[in-house]
PDB file of N, CA and C in Angstrom:
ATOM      1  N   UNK A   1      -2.967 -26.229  17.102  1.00  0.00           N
ATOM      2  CA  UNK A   1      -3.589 -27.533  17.153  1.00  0.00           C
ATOM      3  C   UNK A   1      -4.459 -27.697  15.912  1.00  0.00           C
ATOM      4  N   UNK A   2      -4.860 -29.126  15.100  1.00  0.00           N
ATOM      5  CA  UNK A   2      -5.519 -29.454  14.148  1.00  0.00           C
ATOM      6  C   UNK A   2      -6.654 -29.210  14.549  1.00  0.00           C
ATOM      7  N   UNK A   3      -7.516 -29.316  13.387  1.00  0.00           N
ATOM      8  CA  UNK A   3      -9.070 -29.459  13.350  1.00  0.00           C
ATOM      9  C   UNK A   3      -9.366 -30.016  12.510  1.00  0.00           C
ATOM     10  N   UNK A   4     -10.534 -30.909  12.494  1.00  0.00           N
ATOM     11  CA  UNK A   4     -10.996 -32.045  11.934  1.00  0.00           C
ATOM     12  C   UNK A   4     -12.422 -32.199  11.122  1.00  0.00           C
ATOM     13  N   UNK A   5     -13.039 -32.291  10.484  1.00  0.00           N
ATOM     14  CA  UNK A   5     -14.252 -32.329   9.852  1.00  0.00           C
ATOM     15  C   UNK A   5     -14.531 -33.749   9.873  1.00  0.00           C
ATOM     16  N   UNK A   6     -15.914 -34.439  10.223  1.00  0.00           N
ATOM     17  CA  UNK A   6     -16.139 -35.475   9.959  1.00  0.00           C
ATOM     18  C   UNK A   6     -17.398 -35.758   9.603  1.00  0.00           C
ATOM     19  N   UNK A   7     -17.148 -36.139   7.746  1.00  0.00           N
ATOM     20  CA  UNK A   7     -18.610 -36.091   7.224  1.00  0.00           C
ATOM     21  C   UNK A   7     -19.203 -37.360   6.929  1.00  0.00           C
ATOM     22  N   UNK A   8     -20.824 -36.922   7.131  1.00  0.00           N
ATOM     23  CA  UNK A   8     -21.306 -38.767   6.461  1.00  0.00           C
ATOM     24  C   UNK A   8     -21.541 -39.177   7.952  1.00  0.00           C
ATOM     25  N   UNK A   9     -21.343 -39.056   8.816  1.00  0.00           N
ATOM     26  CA  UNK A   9     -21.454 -39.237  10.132  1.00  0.00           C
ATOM     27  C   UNK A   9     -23.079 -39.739  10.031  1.00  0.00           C
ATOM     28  N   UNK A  10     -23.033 -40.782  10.597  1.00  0.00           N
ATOM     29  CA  UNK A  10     -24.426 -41.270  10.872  1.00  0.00           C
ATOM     30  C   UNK A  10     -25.244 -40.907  11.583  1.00  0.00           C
ATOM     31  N   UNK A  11     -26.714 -40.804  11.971  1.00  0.00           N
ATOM     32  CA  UNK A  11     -27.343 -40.144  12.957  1.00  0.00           C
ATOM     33  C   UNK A  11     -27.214 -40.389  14.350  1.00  0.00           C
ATOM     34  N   UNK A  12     -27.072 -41.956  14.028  1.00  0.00           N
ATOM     35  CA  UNK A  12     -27.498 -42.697  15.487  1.00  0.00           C
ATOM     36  C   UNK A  12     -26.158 -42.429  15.754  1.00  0.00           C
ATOM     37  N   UNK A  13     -24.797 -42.718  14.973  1.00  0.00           N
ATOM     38  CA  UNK A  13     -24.039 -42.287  16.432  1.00  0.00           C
ATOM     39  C   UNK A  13     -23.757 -41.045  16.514  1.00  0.00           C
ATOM     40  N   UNK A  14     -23.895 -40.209  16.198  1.00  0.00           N
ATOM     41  CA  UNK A  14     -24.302 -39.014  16.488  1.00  0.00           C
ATOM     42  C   UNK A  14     -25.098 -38.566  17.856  1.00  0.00           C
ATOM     43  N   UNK A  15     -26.439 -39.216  17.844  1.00  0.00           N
ATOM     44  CA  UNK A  15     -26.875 -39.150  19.140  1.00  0.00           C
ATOM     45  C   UNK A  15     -26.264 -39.860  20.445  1.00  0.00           C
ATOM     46  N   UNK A  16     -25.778 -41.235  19.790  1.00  0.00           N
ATOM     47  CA  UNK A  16     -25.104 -42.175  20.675  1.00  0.00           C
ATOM     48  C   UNK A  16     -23.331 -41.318  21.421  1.00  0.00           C
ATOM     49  N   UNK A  17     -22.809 -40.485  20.782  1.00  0.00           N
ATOM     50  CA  UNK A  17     -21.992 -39.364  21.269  1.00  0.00           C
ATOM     51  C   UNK A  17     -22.414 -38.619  21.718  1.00  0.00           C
ATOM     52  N   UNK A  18     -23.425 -37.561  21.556  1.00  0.00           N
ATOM     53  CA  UNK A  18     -24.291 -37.196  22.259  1.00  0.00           C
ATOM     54  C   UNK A  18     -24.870 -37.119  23.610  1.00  0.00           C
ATOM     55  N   UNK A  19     -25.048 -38.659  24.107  1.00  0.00           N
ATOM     56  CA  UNK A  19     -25.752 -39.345  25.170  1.00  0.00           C
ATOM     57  C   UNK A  19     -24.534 -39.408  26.148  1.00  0.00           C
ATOM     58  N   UNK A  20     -23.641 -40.226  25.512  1.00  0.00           N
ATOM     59  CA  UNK A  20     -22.454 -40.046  25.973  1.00  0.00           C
ATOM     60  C   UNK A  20     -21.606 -38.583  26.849  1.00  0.00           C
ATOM     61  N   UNK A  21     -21.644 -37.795  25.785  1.00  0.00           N
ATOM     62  CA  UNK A  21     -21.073 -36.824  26.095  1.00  0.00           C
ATOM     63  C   UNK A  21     -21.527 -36.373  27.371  1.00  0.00           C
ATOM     64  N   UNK A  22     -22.925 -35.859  27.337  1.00  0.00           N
ATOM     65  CA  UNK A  22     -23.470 -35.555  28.146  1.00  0.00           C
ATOM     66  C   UNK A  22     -23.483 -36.267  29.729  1.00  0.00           C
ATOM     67  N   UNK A  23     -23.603 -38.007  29.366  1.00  0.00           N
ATOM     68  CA  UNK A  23     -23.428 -38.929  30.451  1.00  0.00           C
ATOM     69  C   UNK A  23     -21.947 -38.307  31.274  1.00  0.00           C
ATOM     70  N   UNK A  24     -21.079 -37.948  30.706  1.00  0.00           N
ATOM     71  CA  UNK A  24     -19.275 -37.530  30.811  1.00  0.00           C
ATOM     72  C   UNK A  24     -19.221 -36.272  31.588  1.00  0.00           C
ATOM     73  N   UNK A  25     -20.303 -35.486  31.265  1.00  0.00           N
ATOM     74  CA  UNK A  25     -20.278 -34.065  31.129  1.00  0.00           C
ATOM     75  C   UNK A  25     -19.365 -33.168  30.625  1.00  0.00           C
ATOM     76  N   UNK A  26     -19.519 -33.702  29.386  1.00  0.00           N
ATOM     77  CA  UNK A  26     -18.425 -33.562  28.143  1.00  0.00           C
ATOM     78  C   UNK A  26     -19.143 -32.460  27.103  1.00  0.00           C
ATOM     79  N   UNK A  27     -18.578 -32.085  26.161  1.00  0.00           N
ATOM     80  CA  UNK A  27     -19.011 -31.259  25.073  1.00  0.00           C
ATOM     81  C   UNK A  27     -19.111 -32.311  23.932  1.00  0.00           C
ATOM     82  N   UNK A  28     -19.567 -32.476  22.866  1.00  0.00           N
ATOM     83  CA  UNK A  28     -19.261 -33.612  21.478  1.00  0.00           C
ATOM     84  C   UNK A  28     -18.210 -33.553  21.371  1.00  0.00           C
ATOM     85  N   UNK A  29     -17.594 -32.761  20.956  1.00  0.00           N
ATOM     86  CA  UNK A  29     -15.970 -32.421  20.431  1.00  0.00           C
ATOM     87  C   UNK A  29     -15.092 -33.131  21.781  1.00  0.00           C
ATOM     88  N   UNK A  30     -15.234 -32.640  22.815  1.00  0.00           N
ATOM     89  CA  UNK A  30     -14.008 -33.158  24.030  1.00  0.00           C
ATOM     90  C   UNK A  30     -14.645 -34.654  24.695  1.00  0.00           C
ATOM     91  N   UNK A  31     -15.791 -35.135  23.673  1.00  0.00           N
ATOM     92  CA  UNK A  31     -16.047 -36.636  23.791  1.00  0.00           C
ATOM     93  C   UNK A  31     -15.251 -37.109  22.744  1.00  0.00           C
ATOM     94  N   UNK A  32     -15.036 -36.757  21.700  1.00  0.00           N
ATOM     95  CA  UNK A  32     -14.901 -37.759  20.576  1.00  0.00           C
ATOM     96  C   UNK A  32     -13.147 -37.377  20.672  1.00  0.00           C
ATOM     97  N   UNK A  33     -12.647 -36.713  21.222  1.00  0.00           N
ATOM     98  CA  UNK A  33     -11.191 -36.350  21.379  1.00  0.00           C
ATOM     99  C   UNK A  33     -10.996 -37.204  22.394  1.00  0.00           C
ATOM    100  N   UNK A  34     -11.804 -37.805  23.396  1.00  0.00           N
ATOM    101  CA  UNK A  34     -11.370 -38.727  24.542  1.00  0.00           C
ATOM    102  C   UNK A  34     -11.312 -39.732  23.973  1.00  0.00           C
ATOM    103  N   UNK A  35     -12.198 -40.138  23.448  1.00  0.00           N
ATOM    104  CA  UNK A  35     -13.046 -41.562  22.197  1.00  0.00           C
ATOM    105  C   UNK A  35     -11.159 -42.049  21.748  1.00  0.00           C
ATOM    106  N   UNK A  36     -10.637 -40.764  20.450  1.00  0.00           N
ATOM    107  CA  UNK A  36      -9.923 -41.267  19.795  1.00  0.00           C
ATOM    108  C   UNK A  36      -8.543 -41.287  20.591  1.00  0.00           C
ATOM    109  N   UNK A  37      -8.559 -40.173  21.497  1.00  0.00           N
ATOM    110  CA  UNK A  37      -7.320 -40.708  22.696  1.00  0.00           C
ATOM    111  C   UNK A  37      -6.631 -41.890  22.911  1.00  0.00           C
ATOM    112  N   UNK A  38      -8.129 -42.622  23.423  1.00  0.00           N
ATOM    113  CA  UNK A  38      -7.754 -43.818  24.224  1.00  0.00           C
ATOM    114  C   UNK A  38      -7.514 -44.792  23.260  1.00  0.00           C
ATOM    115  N   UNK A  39      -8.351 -45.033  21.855  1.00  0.00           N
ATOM    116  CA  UNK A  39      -8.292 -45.767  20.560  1.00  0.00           C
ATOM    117  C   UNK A  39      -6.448 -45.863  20.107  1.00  0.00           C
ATOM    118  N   UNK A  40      -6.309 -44.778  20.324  1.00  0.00           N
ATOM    119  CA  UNK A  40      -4.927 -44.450  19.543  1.00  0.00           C
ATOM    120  C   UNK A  40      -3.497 -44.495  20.354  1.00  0.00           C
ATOM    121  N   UNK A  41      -4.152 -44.722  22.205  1.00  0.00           N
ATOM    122  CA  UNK A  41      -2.694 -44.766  23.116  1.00  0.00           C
ATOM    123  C   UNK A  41      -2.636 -46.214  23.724  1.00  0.00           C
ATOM    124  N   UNK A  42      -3.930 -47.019  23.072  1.00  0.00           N
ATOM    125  CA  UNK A  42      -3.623 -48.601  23.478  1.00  0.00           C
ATOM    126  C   UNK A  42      -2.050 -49.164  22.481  1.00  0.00           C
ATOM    127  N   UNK A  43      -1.554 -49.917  23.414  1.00  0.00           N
ATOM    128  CA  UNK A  43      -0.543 -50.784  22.681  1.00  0.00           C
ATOM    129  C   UNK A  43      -0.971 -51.418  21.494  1.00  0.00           C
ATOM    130  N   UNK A  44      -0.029 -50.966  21.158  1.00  0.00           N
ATOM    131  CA  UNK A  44      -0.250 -51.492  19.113  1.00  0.00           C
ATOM    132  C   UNK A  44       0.118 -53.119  19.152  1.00  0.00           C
ATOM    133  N   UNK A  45      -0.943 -53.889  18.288  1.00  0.00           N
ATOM    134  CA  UNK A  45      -1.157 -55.092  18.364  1.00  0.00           C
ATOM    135  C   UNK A  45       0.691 -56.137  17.662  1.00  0.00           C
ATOM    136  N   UNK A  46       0.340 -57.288  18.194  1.00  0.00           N
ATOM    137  CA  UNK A  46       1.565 -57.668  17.788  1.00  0.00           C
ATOM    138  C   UNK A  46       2.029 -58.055  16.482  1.00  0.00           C
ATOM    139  N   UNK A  47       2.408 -57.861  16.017  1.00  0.00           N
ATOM    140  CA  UNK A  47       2.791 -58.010  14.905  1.00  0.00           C
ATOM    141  C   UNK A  47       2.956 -59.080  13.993  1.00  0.00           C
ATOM    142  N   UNK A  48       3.910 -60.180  15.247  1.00  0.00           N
ATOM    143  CA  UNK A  48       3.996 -61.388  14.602  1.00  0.00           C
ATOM    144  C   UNK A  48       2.929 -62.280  14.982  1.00  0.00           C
ATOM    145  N   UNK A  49       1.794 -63.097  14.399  1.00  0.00           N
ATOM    146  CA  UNK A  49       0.886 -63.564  14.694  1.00  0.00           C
ATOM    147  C   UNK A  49       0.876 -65.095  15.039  1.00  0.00           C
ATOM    148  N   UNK A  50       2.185 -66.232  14.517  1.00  0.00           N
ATOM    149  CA  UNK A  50       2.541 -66.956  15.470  1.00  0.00           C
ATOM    150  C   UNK A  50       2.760 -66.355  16.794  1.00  0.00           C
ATOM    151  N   UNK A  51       3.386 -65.678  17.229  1.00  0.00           N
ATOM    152  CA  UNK A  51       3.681 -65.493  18.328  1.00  0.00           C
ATOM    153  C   UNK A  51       2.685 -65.059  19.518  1.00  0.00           C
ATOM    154  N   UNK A  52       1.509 -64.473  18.449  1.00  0.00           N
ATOM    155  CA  UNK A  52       0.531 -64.114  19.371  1.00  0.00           C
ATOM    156  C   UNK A  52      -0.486 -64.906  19.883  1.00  0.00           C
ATOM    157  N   UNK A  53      -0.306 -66.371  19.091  1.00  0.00           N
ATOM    158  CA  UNK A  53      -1.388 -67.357  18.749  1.00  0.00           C
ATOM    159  C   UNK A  53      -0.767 -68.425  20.175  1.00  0.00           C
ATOM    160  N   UNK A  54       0.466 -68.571  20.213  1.00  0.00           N
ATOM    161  CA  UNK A  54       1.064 -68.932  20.637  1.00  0.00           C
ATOM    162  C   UNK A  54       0.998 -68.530  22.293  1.00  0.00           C
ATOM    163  N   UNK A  55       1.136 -67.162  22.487  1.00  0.00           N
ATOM    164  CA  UNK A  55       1.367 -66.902  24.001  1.00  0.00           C
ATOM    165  C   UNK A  55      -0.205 -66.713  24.475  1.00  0.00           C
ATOM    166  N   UNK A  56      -1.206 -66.619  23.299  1.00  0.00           N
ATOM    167  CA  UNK A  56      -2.432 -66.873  24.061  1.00  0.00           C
ATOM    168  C   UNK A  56      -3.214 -67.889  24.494  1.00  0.00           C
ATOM    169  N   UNK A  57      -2.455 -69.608  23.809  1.00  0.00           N
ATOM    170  CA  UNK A  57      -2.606 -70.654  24.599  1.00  0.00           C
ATOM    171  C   UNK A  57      -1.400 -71.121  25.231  1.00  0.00           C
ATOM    172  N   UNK A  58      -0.543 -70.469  25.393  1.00  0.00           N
ATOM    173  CA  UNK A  58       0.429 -71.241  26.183  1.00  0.00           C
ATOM    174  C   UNK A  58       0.169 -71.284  27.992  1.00  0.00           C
ATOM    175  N   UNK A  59      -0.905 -70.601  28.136  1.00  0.00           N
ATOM    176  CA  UNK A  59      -1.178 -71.007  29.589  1.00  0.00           C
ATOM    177  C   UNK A  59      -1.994 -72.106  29.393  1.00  0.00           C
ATOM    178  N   UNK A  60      -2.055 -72.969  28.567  1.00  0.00           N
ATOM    179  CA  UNK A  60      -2.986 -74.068  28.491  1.00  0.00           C
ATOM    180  C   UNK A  60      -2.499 -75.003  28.652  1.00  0.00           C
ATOM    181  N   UNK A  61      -1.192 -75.214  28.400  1.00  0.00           N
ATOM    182  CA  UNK A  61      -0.641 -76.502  28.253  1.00  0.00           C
ATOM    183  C   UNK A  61      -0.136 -76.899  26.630  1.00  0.00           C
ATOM    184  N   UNK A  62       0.555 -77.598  26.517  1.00  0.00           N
ATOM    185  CA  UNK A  62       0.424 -78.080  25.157  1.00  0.00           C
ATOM    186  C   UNK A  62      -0.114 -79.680  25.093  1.00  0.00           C
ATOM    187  N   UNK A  63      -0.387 -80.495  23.995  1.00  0.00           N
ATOM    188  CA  UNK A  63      -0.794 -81.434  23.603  1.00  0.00           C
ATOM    189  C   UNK A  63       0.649 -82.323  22.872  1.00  0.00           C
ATOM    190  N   UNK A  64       0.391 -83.649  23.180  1.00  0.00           N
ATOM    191  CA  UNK A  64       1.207 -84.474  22.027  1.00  0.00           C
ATOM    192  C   UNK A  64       0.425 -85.094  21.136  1.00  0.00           C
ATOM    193  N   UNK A  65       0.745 -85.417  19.995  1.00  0.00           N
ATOM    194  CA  UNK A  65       0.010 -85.739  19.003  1.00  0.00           C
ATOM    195  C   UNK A  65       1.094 -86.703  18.346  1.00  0.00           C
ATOM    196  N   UNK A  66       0.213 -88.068  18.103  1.00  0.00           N
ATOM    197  CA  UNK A  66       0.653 -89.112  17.504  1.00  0.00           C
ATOM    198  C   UNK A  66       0.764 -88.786  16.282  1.00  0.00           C
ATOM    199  N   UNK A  67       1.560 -88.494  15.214  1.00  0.00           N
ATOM    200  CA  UNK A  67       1.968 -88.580  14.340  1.00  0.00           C
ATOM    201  C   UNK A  67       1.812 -89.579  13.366  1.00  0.00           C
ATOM    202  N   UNK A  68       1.519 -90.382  12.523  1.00  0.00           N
ATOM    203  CA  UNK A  68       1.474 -91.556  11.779  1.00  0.00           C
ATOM    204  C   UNK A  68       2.506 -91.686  11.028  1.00  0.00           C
ATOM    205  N   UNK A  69       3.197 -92.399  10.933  1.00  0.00           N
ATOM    206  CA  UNK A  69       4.462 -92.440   9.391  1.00  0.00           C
ATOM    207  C   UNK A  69       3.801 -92.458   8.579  1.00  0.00           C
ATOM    208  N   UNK A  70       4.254 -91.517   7.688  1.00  0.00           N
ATOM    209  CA  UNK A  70       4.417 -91.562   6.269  1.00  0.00           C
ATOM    210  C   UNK A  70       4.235 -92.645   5.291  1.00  0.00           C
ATOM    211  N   UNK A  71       3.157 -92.816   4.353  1.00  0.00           N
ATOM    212  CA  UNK A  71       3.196 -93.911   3.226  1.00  0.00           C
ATOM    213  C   UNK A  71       4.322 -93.342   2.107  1.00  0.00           C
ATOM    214  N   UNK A  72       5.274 -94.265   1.182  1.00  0.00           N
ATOM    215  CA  UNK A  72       5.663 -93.860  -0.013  1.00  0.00           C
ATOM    216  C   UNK A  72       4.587 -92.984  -0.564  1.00  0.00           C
ATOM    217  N   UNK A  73       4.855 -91.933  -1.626  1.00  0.00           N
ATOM    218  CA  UNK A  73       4.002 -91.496  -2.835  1.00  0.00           C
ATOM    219  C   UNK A  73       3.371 -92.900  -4.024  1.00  0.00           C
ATOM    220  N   UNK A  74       2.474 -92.634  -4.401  1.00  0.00           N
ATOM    221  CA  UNK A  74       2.397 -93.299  -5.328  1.00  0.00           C
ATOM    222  C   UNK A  74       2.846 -92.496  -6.632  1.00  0.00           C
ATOM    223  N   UNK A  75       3.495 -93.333  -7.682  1.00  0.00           N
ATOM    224  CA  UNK A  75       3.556 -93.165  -8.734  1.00  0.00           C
ATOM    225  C   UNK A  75       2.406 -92.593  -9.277  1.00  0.00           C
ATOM    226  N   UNK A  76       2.645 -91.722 -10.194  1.00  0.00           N
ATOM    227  CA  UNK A  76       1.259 -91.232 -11.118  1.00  0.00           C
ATOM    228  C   UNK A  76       1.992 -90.483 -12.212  1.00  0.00           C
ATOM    229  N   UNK A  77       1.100 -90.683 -13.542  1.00  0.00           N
ATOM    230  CA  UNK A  77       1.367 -90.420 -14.310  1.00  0.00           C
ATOM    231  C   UNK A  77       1.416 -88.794 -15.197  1.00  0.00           C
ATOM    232  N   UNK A  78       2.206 -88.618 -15.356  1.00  0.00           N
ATOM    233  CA  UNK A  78       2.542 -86.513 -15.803  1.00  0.00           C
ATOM    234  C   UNK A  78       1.396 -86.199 -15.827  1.00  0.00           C
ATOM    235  N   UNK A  79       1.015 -87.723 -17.153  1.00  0.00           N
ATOM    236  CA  UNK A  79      -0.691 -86.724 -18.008  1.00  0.00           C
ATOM    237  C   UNK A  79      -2.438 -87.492 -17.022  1.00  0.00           C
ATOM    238  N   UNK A  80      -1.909 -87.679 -16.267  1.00  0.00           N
ATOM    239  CA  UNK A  80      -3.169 -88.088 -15.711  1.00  0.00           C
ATOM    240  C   UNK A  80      -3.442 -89.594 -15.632  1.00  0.00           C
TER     241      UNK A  80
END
């Protein structure tokens, strides 16, 4: 099995694992191995982001929206 070094580690969460651990009745190490467990066995996000935008209001309903026609372009000139 790997082993890991993790430097630069801040204090506070340091203690905040810590608190934790202990809350668990955990060791640091078999806290922060639960920590990245669960981080790493959630379903991986979707990919396509219409689609995700999409099925998270589609229990809403959709809307119609009046549209306006179109004016011609105006002419304008290359140089300004």
């Amino acid at each position: 099995m790997a082993s890991m070094t993790i430097h630069n580690l801040d204090d506070a969460i340091k203690q905040r694992l810590r608190i934790q651990a202990a809350k668990h009745g955990h060791s640091m190490e078999e806290e922060a191995l639960t920590i990245l467990r669960t981080a790493l066995t959630e379903p991986a996000p979707t990919t396509n982001l219409a689609r995700a935008i999409r099925a998270r209001f589609a229990p809403l309903g959709g809307v119609e929206l009046d549209i306006p026609p179109r004016e011609p372009m105006r002419e304008t000139s290359r140089f300004g």
